[in-house]
N, C-alpha and C. Protein backbone atom coordinates (compact mmCIF):
# COMPACT_ATOMS: atom_id res chain seq x y z
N UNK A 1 28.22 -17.78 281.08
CA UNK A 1 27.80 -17.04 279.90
C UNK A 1 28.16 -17.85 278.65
N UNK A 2 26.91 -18.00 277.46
CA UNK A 2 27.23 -18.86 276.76
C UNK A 2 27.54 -17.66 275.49
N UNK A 3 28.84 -18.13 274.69
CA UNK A 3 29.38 -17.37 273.36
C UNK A 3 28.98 -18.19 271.99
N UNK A 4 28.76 -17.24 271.05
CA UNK A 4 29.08 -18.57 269.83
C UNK A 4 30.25 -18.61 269.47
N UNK A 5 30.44 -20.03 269.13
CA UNK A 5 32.02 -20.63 268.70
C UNK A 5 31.60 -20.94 267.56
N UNK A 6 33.24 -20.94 266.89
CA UNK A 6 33.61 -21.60 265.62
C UNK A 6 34.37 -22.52 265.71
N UNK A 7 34.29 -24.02 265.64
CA UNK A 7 34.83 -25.22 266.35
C UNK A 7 35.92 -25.20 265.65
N UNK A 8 36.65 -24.34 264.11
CA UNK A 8 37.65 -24.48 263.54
C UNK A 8 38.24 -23.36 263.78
N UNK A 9 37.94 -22.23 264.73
CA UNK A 9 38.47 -20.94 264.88
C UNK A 9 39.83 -21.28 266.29
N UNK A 10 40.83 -21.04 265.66
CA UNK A 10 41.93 -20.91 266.74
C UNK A 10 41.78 -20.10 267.82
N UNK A 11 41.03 -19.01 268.08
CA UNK A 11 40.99 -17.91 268.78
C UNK A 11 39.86 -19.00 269.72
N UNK A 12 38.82 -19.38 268.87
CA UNK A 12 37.48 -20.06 269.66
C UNK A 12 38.72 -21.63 270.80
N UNK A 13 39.48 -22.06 270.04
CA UNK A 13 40.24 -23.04 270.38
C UNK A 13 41.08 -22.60 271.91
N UNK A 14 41.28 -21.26 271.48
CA UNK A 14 42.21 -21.03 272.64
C UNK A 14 41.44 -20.83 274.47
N UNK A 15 40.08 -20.05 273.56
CA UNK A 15 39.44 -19.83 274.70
C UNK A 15 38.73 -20.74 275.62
N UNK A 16 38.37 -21.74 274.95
CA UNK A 16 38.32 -23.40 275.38
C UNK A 16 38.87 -23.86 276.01
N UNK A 17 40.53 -23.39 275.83
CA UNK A 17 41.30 -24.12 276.51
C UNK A 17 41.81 -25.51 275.75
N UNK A 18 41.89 -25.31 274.61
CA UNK A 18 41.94 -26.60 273.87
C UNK A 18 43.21 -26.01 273.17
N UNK A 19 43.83 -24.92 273.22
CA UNK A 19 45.40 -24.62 272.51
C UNK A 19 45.86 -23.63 273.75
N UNK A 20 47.11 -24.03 273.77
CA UNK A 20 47.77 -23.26 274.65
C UNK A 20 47.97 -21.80 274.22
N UNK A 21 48.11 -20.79 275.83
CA UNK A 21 48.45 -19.37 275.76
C UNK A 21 49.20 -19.13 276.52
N UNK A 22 49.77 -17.84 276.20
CA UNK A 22 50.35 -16.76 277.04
C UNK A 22 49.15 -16.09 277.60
N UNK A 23 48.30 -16.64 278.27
CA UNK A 23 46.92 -15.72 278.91
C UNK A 23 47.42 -14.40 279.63
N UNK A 24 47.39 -13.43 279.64
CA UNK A 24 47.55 -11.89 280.48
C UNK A 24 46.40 -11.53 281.29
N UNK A 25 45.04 -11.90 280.65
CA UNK A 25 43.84 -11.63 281.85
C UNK A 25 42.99 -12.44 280.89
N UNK A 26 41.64 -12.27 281.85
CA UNK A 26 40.59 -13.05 281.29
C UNK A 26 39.18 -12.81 281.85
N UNK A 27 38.38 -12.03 281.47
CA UNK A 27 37.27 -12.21 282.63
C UNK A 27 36.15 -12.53 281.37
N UNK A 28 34.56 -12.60 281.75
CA UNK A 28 33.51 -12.99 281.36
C UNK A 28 33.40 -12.58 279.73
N UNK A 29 33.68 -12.10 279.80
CA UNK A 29 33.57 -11.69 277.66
C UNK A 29 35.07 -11.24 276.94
N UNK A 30 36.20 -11.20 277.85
CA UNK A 30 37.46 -11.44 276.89
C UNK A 30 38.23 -11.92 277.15
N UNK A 31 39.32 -12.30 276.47
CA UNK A 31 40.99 -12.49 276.98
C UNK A 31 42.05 -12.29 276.21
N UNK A 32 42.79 -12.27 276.69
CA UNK A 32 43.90 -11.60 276.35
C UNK A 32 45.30 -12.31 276.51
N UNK A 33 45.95 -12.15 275.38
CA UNK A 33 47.09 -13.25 275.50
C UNK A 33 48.07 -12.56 274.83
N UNK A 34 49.31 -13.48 274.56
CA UNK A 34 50.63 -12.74 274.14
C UNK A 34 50.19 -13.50 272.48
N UNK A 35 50.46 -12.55 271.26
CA UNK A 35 50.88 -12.93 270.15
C UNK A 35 51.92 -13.66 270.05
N UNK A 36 51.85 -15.04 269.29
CA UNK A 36 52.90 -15.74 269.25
C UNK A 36 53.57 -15.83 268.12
N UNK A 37 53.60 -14.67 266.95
CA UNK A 37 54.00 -14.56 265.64
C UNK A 37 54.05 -12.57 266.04
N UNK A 38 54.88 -12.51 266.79
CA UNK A 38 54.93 -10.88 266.97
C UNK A 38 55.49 -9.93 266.33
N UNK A 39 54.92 -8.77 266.39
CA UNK A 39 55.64 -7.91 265.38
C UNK A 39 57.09 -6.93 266.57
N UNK A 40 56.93 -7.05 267.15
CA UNK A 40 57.76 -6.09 268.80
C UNK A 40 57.67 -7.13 269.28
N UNK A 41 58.40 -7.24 270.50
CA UNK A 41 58.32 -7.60 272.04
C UNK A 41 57.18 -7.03 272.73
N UNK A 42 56.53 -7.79 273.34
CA UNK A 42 55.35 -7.18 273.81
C UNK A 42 53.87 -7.71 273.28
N UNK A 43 54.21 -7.84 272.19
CA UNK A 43 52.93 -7.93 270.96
C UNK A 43 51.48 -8.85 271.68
N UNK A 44 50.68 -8.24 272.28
CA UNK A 44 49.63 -9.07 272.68
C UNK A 44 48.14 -8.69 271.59
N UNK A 45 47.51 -9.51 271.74
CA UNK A 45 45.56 -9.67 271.55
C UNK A 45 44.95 -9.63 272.63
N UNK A 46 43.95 -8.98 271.93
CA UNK A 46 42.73 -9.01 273.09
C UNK A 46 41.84 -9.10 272.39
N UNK A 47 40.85 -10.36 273.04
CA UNK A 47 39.94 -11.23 272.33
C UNK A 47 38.53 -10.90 273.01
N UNK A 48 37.33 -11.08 271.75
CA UNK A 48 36.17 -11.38 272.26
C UNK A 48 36.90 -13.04 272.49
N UNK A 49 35.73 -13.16 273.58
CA UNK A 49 35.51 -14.68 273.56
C UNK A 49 34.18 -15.35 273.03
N UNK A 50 33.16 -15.08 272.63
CA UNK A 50 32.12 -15.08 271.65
C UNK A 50 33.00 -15.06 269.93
N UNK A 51 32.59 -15.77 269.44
CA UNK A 51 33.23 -15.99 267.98
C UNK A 51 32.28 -14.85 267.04
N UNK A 52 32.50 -13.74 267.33
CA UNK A 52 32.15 -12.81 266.30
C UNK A 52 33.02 -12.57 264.53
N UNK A 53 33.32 -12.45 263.93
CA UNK A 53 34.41 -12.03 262.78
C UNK A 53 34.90 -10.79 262.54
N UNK A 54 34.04 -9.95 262.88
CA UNK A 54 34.42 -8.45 262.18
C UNK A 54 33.79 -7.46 263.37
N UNK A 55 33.93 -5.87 263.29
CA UNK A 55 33.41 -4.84 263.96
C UNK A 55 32.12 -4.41 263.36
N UNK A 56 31.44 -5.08 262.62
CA UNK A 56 30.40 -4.73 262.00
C UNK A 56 28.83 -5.58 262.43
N UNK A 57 29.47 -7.23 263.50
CA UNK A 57 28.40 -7.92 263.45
C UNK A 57 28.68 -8.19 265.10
N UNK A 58 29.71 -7.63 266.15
CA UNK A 58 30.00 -8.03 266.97
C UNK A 58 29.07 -6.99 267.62
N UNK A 59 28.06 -7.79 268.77
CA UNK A 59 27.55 -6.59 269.71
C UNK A 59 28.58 -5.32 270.58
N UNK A 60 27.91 -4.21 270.81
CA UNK A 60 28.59 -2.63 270.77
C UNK A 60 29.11 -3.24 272.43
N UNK A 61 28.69 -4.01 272.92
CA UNK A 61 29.09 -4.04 274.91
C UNK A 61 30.43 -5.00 274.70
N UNK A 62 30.25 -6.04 273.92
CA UNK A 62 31.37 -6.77 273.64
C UNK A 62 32.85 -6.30 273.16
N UNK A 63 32.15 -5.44 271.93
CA UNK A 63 33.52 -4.51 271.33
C UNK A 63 33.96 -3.58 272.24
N UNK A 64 33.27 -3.18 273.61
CA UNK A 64 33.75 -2.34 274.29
C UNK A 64 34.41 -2.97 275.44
N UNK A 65 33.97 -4.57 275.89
CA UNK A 65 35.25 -4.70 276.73
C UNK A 65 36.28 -5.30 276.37
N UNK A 66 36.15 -5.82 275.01
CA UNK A 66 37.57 -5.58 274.25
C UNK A 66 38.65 -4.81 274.20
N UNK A 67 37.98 -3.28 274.13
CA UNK A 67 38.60 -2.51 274.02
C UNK A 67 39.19 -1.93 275.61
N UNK A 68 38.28 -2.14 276.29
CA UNK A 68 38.96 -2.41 277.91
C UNK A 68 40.09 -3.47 278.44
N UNK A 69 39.65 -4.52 277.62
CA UNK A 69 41.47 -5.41 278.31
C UNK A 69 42.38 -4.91 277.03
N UNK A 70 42.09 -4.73 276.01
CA UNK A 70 43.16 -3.85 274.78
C UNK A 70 43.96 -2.32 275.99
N UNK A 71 43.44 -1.85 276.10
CA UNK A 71 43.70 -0.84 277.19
C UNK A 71 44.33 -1.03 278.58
N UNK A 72 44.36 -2.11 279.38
CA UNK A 72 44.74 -2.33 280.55
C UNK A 72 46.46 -3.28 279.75
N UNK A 73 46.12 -4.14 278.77
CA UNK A 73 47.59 -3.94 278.68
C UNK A 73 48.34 -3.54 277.86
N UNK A 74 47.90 -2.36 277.09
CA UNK A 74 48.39 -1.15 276.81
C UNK A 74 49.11 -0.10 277.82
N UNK A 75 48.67 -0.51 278.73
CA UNK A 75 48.95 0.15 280.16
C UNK A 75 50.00 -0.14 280.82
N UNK A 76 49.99 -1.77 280.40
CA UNK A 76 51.12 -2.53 281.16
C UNK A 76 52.13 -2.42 280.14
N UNK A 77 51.83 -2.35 279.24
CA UNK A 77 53.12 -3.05 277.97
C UNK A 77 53.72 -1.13 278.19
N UNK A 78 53.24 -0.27 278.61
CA UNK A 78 53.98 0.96 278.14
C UNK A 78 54.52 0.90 279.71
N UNK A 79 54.21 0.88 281.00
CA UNK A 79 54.76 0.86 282.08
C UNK A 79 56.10 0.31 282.22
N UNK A 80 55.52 -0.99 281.56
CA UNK A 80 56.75 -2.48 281.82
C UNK A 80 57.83 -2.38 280.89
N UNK A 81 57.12 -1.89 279.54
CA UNK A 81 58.19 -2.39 278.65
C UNK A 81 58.58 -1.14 277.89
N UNK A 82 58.55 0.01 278.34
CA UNK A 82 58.71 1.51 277.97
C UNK A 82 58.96 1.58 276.51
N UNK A 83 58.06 1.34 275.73
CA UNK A 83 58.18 1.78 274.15
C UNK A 83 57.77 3.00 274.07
N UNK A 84 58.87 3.31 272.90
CA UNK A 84 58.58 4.82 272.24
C UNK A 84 56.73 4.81 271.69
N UNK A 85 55.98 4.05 271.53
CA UNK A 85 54.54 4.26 271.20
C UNK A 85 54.21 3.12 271.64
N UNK A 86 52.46 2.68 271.17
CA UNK A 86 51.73 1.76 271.00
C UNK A 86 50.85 1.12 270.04
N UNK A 87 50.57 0.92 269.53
CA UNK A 87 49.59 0.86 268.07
C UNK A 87 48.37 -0.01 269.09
N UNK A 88 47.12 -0.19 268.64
CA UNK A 88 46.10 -0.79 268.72
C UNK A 88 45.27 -0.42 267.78
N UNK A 89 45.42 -2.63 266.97
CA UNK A 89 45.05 -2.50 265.60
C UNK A 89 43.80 -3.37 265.69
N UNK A 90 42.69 -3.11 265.18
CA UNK A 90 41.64 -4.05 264.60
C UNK A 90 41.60 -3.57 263.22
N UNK A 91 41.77 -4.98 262.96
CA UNK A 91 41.48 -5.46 261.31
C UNK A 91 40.07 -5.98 261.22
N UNK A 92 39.37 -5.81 259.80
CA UNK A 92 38.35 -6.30 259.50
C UNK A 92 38.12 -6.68 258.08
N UNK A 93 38.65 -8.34 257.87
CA UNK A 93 38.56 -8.93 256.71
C UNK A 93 40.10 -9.04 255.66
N UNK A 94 40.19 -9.16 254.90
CA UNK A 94 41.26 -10.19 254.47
C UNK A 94 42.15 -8.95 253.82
N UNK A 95 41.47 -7.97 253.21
CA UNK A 95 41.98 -6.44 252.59
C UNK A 95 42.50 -5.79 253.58
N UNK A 96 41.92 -6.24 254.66
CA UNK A 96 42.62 -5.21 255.99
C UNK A 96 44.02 -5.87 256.67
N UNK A 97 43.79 -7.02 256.22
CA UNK A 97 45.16 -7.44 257.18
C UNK A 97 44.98 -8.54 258.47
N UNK A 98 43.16 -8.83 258.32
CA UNK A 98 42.94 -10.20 259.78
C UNK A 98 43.25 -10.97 258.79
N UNK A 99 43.87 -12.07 259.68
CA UNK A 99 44.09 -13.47 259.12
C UNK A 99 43.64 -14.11 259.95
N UNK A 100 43.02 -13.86 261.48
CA UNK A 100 42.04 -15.03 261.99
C UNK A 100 40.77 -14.36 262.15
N UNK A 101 39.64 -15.03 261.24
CA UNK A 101 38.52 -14.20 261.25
C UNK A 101 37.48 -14.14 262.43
N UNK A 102 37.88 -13.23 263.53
CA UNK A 102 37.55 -13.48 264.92
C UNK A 102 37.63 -12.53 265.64
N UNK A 103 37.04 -11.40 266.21
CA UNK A 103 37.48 -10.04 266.07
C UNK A 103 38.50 -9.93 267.26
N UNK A 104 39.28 -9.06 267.28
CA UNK A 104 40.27 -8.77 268.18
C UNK A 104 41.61 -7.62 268.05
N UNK A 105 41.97 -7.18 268.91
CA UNK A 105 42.96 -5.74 268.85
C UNK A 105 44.42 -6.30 269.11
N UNK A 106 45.08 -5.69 268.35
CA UNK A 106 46.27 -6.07 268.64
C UNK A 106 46.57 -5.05 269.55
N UNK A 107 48.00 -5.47 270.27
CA UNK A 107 48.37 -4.22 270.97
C UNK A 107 49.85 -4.51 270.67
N UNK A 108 50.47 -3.71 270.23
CA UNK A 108 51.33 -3.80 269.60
C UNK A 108 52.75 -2.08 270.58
N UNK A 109 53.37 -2.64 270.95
CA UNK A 109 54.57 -1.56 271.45
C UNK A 109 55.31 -1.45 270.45
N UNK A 110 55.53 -0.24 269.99
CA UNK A 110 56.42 -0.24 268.98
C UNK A 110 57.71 0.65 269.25
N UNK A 111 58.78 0.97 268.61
CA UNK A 111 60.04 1.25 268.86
C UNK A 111 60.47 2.28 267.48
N UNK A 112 61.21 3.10 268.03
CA UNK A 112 61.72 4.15 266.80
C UNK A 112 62.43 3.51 265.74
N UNK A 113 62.19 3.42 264.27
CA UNK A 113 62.77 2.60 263.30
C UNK A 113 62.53 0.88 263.76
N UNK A 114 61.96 0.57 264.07
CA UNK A 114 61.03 -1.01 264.33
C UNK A 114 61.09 -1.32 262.92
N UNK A 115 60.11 -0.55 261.82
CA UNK A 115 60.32 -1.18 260.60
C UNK A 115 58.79 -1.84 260.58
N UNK A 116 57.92 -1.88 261.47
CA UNK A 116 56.76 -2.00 261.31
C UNK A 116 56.05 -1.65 260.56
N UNK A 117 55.47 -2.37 259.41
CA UNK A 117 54.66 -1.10 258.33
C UNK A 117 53.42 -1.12 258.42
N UNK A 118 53.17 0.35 259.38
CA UNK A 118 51.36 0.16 259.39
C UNK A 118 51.16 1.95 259.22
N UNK A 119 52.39 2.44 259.04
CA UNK A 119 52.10 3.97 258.61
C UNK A 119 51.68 4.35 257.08
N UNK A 120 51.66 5.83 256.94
CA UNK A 120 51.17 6.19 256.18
C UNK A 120 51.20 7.65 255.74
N UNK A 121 51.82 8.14 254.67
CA UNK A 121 52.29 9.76 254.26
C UNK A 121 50.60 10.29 254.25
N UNK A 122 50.09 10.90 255.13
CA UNK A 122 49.23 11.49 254.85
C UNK A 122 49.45 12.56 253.44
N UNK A 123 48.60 12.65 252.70
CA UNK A 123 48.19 13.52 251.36
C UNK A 123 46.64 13.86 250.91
N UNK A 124 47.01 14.96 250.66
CA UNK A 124 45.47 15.96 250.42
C UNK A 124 44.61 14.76 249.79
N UNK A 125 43.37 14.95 249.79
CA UNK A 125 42.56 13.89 249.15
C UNK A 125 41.55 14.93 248.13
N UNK A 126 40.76 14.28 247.70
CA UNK A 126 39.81 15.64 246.60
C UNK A 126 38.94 15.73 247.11
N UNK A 127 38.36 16.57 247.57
CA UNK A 127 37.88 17.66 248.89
C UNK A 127 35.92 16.83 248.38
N UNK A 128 35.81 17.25 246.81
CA UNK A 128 34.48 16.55 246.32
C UNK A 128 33.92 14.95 246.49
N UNK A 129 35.02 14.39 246.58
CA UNK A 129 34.87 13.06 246.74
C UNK A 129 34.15 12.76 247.87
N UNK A 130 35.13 13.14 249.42
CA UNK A 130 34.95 13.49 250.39
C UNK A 130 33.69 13.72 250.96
N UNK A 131 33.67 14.90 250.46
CA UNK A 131 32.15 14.92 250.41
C UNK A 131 31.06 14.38 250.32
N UNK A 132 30.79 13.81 249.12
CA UNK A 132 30.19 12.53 248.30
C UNK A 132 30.49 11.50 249.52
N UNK A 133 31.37 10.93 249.66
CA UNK A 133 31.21 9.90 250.77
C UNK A 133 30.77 10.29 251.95
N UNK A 134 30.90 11.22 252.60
CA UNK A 134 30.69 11.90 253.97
C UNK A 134 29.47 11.58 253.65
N UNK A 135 28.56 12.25 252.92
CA UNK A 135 26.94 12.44 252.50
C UNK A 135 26.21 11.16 252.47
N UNK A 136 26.93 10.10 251.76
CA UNK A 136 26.65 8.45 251.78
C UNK A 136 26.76 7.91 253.24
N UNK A 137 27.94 8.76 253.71
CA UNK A 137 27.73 7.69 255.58
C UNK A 137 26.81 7.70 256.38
N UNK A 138 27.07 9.69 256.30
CA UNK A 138 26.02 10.47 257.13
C UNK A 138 24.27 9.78 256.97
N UNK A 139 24.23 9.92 255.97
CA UNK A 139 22.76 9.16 255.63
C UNK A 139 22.43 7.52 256.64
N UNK A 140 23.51 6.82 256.22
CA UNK A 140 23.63 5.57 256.70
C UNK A 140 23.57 5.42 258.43
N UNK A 141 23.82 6.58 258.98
CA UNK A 141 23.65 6.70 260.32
C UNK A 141 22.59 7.42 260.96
């Protein structure tokens, strides 16, 4: 199966086989490796292997078996490595927090007081606004 690459994309590099991994699995459209700048113990990716950038341009079968090896070691990392939670993060673009523009989930085990900052005080929002945007999506779909 042929993917498009980005010959300067680290993620495209890894899947090549041209930079070393912590590989965890791998089959025909992903893989999955250990983060090597982790936020926990545990901290893996799960990669298209097609050089997509974002959740907006990556085909819907691809983002879904992403989200299938994101899940199998989500499975393992809570079995093996019994964290109080899990996070599974996709970022999309530089405001969000990717720094390799290449789409992929983190899976992240996290621990009580970790110190991880990806929460957030939920607070009322203005109900009209809301709206107004709901009405703009809804349309869009």
């Amino acid at each position: 199966m042929t993917h498009p690459i980005d010959s300067n994309c680290v993620f495209c590099k890894i899947v090549a086989g041209q930079l070393p991994a912590f590989k965890l699995l791998e089959d025909d459209t992903t893989i999955a490796f250990m983060d090597i700048n982790p936020v926990n113990r545990g901290h893996a990716l799960a990669v298209a292997k097609g050089h997509w950038p974002t959740v907006d341009v990556i085909p819907a079968e691809v983002l879904a078996a992403v989200a299938r090896s994101a899940q199998k070691i989500a499975k393992a990392a809570m079995t093996v490595l019994k964290p109080a939670g899990v996070n599974l993060v996709q970022a999309n673009g530089p405001a969000a927090g990717q720094s390799v523009p290449h789409l992929h989930i983190h899976i992240m085990p996290r621990r009580t007081g970790d110190d991880v900052a990806l929460n957030w005080e939920p607070t009322p929002g203005d109900r009209a606004e809301i709206e107004a945007v709901y009405k703009k999506l809804k349309a869009a779909l």
